[in-house]
PDB file of N, CA and C in Angstrom:
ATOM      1  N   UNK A   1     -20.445 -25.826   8.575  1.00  0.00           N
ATOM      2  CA  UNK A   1     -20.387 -25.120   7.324  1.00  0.00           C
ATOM      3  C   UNK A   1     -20.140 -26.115   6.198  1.00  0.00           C
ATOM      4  N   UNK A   2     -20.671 -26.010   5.148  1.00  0.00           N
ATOM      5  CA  UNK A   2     -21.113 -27.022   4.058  1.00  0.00           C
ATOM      6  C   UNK A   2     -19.293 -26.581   3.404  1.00  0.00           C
ATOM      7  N   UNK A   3     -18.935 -27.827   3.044  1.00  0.00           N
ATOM      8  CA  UNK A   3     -17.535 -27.708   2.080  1.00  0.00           C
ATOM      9  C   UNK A   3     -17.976 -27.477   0.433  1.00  0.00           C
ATOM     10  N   UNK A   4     -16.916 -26.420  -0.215  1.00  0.00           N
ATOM     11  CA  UNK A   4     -17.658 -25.779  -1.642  1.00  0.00           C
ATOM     12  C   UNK A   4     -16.095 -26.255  -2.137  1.00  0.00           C
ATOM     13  N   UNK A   5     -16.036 -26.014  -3.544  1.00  0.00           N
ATOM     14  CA  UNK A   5     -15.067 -26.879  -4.280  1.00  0.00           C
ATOM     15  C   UNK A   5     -14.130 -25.241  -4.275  1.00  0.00           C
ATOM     16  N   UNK A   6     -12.071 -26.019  -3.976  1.00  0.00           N
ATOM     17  CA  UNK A   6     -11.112 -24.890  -3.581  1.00  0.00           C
ATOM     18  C   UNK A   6     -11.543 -24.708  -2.196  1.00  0.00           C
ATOM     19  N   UNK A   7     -11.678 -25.309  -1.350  1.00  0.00           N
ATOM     20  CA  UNK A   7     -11.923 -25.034   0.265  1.00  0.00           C
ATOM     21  C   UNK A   7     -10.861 -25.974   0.757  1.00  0.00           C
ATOM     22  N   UNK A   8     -10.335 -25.972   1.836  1.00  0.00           N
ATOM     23  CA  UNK A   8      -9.122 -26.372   2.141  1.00  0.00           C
ATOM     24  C   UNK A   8      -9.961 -27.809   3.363  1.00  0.00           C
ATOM     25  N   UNK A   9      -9.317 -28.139   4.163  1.00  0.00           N
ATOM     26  CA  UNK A   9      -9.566 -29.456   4.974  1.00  0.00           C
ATOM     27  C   UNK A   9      -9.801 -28.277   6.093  1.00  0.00           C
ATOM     28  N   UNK A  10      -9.058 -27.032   6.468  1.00  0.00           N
ATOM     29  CA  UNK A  10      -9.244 -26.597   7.685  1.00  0.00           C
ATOM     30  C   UNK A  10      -9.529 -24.874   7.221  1.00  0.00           C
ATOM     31  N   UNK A  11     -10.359 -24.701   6.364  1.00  0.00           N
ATOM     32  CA  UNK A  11     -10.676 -23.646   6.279  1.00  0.00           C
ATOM     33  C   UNK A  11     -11.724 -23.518   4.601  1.00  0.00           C
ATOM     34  N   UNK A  12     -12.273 -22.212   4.433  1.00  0.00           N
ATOM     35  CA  UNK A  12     -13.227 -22.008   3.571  1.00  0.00           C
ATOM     36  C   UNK A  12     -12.233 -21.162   3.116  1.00  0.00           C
ATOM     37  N   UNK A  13     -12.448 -21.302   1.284  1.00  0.00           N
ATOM     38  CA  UNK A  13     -11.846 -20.178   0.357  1.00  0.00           C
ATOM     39  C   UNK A  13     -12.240 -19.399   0.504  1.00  0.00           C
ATOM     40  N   UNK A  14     -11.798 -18.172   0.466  1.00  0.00           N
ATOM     41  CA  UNK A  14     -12.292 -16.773   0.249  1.00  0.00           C
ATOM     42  C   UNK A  14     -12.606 -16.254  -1.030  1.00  0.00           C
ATOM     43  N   UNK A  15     -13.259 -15.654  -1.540  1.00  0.00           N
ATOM     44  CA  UNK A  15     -13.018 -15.201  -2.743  1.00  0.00           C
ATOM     45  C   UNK A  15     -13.018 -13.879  -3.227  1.00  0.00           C
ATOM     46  N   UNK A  16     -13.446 -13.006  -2.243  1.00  0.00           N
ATOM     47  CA  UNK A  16     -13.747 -11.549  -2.158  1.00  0.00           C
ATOM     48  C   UNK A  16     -12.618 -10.829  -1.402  1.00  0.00           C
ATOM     49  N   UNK A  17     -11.919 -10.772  -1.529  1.00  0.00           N
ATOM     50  CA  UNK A  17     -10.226 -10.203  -0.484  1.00  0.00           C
ATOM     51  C   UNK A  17      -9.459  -9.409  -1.412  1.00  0.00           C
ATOM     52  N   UNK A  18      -9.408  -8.387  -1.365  1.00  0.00           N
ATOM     53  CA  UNK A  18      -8.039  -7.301  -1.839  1.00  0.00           C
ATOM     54  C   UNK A  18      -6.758  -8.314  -2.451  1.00  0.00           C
ATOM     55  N   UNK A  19      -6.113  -7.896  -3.055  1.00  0.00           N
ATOM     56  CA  UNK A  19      -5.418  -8.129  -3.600  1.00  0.00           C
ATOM     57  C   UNK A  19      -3.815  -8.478  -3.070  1.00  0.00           C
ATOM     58  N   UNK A  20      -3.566  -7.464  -1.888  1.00  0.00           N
ATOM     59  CA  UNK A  20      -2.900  -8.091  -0.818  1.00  0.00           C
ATOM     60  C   UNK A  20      -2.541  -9.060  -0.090  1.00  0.00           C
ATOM     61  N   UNK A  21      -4.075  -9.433   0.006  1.00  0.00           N
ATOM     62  CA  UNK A  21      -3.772 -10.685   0.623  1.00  0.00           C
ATOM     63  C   UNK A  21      -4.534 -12.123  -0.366  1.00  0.00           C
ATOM     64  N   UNK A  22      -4.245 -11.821  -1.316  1.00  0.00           N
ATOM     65  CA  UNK A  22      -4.398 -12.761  -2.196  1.00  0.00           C
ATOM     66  C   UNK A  22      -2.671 -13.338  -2.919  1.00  0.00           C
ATOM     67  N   UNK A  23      -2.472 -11.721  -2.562  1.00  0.00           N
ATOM     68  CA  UNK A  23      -0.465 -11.844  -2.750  1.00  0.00           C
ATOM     69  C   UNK A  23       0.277 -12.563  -1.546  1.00  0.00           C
ATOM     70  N   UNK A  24      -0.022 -12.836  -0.775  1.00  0.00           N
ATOM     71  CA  UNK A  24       0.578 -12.598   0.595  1.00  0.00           C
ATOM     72  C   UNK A  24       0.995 -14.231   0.691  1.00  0.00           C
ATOM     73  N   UNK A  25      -0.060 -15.053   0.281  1.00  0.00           N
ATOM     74  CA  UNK A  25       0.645 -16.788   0.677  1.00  0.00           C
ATOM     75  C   UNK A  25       1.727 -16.853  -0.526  1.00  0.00           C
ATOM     76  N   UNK A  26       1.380 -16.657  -1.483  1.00  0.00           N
ATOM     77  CA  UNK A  26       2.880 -16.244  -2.523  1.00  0.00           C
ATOM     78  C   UNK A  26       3.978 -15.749  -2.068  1.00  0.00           C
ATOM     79  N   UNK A  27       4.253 -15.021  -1.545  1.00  0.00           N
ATOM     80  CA  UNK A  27       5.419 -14.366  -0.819  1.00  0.00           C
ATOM     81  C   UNK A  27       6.001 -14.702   0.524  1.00  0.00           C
ATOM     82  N   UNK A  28       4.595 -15.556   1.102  1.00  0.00           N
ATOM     83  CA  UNK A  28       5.381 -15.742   2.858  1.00  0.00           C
ATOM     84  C   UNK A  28       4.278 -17.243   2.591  1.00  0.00           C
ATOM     85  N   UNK A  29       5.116 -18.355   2.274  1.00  0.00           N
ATOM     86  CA  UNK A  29       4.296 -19.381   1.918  1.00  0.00           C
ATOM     87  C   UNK A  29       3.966 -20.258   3.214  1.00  0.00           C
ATOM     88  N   UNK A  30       5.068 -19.992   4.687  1.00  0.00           N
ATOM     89  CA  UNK A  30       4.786 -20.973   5.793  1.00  0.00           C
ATOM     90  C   UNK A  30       3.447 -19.744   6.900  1.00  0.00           C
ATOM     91  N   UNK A  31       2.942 -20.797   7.614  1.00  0.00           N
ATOM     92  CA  UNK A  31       2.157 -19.849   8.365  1.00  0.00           C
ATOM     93  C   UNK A  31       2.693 -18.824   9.267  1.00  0.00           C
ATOM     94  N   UNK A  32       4.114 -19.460   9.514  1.00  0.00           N
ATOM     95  CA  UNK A  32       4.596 -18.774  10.891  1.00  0.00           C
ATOM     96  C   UNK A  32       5.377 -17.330  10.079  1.00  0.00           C
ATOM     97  N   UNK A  33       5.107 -16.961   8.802  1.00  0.00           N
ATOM     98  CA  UNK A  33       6.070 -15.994   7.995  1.00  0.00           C
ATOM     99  C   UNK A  33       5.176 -14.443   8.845  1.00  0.00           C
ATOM    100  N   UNK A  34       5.861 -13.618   8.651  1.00  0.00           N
ATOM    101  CA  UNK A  34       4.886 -12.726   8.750  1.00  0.00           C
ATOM    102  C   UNK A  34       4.285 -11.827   8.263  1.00  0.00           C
ATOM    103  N   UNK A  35       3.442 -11.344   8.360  1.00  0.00           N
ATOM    104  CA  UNK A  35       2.745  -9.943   7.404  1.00  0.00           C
ATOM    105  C   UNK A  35       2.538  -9.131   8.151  1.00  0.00           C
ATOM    106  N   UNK A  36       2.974  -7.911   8.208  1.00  0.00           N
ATOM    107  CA  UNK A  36       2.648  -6.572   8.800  1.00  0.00           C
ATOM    108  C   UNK A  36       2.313  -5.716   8.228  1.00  0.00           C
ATOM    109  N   UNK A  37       1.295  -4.726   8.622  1.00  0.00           N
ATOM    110  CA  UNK A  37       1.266  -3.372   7.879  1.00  0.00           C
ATOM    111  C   UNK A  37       0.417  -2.722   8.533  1.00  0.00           C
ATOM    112  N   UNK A  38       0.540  -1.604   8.095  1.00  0.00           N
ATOM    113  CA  UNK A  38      -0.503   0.065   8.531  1.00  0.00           C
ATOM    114  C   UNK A  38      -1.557   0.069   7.627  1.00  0.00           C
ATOM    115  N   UNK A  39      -2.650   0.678   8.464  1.00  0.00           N
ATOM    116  CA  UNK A  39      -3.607   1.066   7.922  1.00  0.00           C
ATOM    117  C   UNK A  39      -3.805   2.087   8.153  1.00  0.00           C
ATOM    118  N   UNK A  40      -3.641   3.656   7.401  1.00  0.00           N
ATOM    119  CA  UNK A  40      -3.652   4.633   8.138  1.00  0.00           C
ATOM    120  C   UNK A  40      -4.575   5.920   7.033  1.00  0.00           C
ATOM    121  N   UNK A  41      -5.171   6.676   7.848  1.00  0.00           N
ATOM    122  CA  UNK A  41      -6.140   7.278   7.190  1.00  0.00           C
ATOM    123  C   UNK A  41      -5.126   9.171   6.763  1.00  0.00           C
ATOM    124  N   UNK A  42      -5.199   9.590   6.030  1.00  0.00           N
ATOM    125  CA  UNK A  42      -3.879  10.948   6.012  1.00  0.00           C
ATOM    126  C   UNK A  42      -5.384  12.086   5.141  1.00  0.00           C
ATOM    127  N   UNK A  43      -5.256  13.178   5.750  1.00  0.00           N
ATOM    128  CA  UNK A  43      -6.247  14.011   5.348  1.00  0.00           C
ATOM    129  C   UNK A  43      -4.965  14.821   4.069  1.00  0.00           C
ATOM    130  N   UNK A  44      -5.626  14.787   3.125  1.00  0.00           N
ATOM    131  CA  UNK A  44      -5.054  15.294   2.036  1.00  0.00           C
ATOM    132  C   UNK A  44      -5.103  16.378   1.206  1.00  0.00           C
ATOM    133  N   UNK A  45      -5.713  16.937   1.643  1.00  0.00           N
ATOM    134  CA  UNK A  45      -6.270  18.139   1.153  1.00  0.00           C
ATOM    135  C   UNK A  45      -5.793  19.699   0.677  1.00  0.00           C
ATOM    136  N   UNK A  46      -4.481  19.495   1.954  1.00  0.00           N
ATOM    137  CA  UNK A  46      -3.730  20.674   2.109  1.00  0.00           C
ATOM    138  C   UNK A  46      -2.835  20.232   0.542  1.00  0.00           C
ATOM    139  N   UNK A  47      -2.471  18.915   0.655  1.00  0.00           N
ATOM    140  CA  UNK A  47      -1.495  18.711  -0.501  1.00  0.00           C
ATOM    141  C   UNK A  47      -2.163  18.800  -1.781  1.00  0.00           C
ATOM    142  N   UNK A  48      -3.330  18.474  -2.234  1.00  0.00           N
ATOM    143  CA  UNK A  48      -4.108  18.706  -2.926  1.00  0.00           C
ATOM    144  C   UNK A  48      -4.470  20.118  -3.677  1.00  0.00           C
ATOM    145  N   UNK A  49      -4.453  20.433  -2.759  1.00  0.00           N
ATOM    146  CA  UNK A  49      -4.502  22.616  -3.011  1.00  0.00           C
ATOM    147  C   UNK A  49      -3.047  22.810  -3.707  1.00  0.00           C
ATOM    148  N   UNK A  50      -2.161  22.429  -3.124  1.00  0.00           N
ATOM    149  CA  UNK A  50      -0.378  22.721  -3.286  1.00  0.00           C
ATOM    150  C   UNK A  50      -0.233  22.213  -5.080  1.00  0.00           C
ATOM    151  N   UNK A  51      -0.708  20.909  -4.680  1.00  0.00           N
ATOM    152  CA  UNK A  51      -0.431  20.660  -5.992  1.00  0.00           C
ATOM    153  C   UNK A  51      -1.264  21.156  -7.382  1.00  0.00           C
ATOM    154  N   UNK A  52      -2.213  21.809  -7.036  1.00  0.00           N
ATOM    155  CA  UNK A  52      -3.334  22.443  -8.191  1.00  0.00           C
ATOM    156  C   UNK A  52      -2.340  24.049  -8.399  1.00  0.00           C
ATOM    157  N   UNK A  53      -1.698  24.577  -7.532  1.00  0.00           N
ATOM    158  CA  UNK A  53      -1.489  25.844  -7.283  1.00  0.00           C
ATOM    159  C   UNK A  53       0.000  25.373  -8.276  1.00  0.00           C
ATOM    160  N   UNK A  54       0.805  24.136  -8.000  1.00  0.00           N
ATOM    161  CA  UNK A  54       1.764  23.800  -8.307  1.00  0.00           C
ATOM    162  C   UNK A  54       2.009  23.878  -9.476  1.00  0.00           C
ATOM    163  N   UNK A  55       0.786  22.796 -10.174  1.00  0.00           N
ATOM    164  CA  UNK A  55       0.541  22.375 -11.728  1.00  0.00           C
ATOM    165  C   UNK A  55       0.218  23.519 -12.285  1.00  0.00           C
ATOM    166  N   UNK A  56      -0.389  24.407 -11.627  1.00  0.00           N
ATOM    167  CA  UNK A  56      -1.192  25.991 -12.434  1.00  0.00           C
ATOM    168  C   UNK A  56      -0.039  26.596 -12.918  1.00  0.00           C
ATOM    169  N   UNK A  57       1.408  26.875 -12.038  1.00  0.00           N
ATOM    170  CA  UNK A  57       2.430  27.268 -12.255  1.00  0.00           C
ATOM    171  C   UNK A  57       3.511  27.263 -13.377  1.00  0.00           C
ATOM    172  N   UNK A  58       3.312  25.298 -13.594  1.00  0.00           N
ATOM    173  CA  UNK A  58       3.883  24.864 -14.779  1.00  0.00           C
ATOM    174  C   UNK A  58       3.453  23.961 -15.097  1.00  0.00           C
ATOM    175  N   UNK A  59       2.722  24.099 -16.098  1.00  0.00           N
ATOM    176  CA  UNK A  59       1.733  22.700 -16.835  1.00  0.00           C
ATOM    177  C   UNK A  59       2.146  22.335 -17.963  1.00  0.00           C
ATOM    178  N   UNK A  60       3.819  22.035 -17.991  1.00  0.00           N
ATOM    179  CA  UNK A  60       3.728  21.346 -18.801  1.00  0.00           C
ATOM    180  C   UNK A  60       4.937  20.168 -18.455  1.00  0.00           C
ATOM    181  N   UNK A  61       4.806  20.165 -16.699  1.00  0.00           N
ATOM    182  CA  UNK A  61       5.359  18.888 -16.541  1.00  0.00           C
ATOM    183  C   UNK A  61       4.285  18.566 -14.942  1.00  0.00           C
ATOM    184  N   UNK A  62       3.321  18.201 -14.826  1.00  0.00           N
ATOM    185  CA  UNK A  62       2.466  18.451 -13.716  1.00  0.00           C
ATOM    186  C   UNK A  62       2.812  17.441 -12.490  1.00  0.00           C
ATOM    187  N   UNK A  63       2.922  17.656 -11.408  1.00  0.00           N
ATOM    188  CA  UNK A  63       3.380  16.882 -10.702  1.00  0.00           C
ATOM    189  C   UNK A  63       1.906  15.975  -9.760  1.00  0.00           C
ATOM    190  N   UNK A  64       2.765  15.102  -9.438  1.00  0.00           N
ATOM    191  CA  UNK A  64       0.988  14.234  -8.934  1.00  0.00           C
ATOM    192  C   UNK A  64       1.627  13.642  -7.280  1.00  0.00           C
ATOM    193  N   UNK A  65       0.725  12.895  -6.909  1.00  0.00           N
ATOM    194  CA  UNK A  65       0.243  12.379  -5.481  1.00  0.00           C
ATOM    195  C   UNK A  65       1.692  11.561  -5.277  1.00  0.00           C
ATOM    196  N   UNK A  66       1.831  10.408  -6.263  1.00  0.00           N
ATOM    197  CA  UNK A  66       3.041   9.501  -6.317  1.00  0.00           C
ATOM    198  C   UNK A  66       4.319  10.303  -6.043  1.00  0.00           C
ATOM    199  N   UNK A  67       4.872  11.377  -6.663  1.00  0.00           N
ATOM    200  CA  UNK A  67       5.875  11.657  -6.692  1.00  0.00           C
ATOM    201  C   UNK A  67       6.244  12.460  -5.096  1.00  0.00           C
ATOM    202  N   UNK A  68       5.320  12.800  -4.695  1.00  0.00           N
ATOM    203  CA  UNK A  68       5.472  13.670  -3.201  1.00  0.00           C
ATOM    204  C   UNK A  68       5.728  12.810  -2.282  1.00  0.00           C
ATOM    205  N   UNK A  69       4.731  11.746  -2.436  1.00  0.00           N
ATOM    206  CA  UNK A  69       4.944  10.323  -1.319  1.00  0.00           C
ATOM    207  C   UNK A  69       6.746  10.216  -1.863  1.00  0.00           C
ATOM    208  N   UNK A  70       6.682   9.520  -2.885  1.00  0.00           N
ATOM    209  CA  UNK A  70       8.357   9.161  -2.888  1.00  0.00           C
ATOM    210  C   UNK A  70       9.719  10.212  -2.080  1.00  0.00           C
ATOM    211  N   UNK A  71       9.325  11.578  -2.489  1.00  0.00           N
ATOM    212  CA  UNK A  71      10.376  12.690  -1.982  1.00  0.00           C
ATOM    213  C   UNK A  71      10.185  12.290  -0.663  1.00  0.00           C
ATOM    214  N   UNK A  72       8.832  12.663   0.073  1.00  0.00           N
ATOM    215  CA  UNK A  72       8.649  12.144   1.660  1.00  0.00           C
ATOM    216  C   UNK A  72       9.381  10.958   2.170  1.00  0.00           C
ATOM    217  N   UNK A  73       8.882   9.788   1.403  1.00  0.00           N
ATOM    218  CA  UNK A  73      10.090   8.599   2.161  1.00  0.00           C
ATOM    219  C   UNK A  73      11.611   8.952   1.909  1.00  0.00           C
ATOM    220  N   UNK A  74      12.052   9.431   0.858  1.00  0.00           N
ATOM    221  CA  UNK A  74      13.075  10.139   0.433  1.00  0.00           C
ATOM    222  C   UNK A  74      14.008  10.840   1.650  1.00  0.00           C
ATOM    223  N   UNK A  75      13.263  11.792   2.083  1.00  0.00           N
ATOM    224  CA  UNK A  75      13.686  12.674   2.512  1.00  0.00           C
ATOM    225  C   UNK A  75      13.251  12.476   4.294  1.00  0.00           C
ATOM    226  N   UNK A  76      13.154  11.367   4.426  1.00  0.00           N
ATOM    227  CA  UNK A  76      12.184  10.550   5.750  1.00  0.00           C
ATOM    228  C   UNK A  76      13.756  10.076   6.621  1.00  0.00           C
ATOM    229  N   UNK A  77      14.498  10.252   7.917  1.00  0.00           N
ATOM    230  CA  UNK A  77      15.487   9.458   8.227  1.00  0.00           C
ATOM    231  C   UNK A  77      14.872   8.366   8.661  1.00  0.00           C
ATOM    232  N   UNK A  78      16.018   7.146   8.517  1.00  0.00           N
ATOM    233  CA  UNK A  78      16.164   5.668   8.399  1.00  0.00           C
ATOM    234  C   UNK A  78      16.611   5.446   9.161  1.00  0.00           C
ATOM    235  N   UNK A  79      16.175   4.430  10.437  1.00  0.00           N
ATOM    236  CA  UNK A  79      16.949   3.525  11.459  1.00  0.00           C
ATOM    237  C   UNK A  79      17.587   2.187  10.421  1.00  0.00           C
ATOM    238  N   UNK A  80      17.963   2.114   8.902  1.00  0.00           N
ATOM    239  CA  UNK A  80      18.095   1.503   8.738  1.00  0.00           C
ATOM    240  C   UNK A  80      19.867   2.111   7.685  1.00  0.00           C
ATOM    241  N   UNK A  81      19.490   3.270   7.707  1.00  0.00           N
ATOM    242  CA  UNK A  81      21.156   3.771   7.066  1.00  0.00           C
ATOM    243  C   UNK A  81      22.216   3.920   7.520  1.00  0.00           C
ATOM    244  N   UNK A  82      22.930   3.517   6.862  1.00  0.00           N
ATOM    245  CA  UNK A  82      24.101   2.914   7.291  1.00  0.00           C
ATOM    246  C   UNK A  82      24.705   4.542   8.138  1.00  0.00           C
ATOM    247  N   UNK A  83      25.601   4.470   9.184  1.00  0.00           N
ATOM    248  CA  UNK A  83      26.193   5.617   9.872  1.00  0.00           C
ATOM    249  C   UNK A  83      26.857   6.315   9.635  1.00  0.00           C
TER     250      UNK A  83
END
C-alpha cells in the first residue's frame, strides 16, 4: 500500500470514521487503554406514540427522546451505588 501524507510508519490514516473514534486516541492515548461499547438497535416507536399523546396533552413544555433516556438511566439500579 502506497504511503499518503499523515500516515503513520505502521498504519494508514483514516479519514472517514465517526467521531468517536476520532475522540478515542485523545482520551485513552496508550494502545493497551481500553474502549468499550454497545451497539444496540431499540425499536422506538411505542415511545414515540407516548410522547406525541404526551406533548398533545401539554404543549407548552413538550417533552423529547433525551429526557426519557435520562429518567431510564435514572431510575435504572447500579452495581455501582453505594449500599
Amino acid at each position: 500500500m502506497k504511503k499518503h501524507r499523515g500516515d503513520r510508519w505502521d498504519g494508514t490514516y483514516l479519514k472517514n470514521i465517526d467521531s468517536m473514534h476520532t475522540i478515542m486516541p485523545l482520551m485513552y492515548p496508550n494502545r493497551c487503554d481500553n474502549e468499550a461499547f454497545i451497539s444496540e438497535r431499540i425499536d422506538l416507536t411505542a415511545i414515540n406514540a407516548w410522547l406525541e399523546k404526551k406533548n398533545a396533552d401539554s404543549p407548552a413544555y413538550p417533552y423529547n427522546l433525551f429526557q426519557i433516556m435520562v429518567t431510564a438511566l435514572l431510575k435504572t439500579p447500579s452495581c455501582w451505588s453505594s449500599p
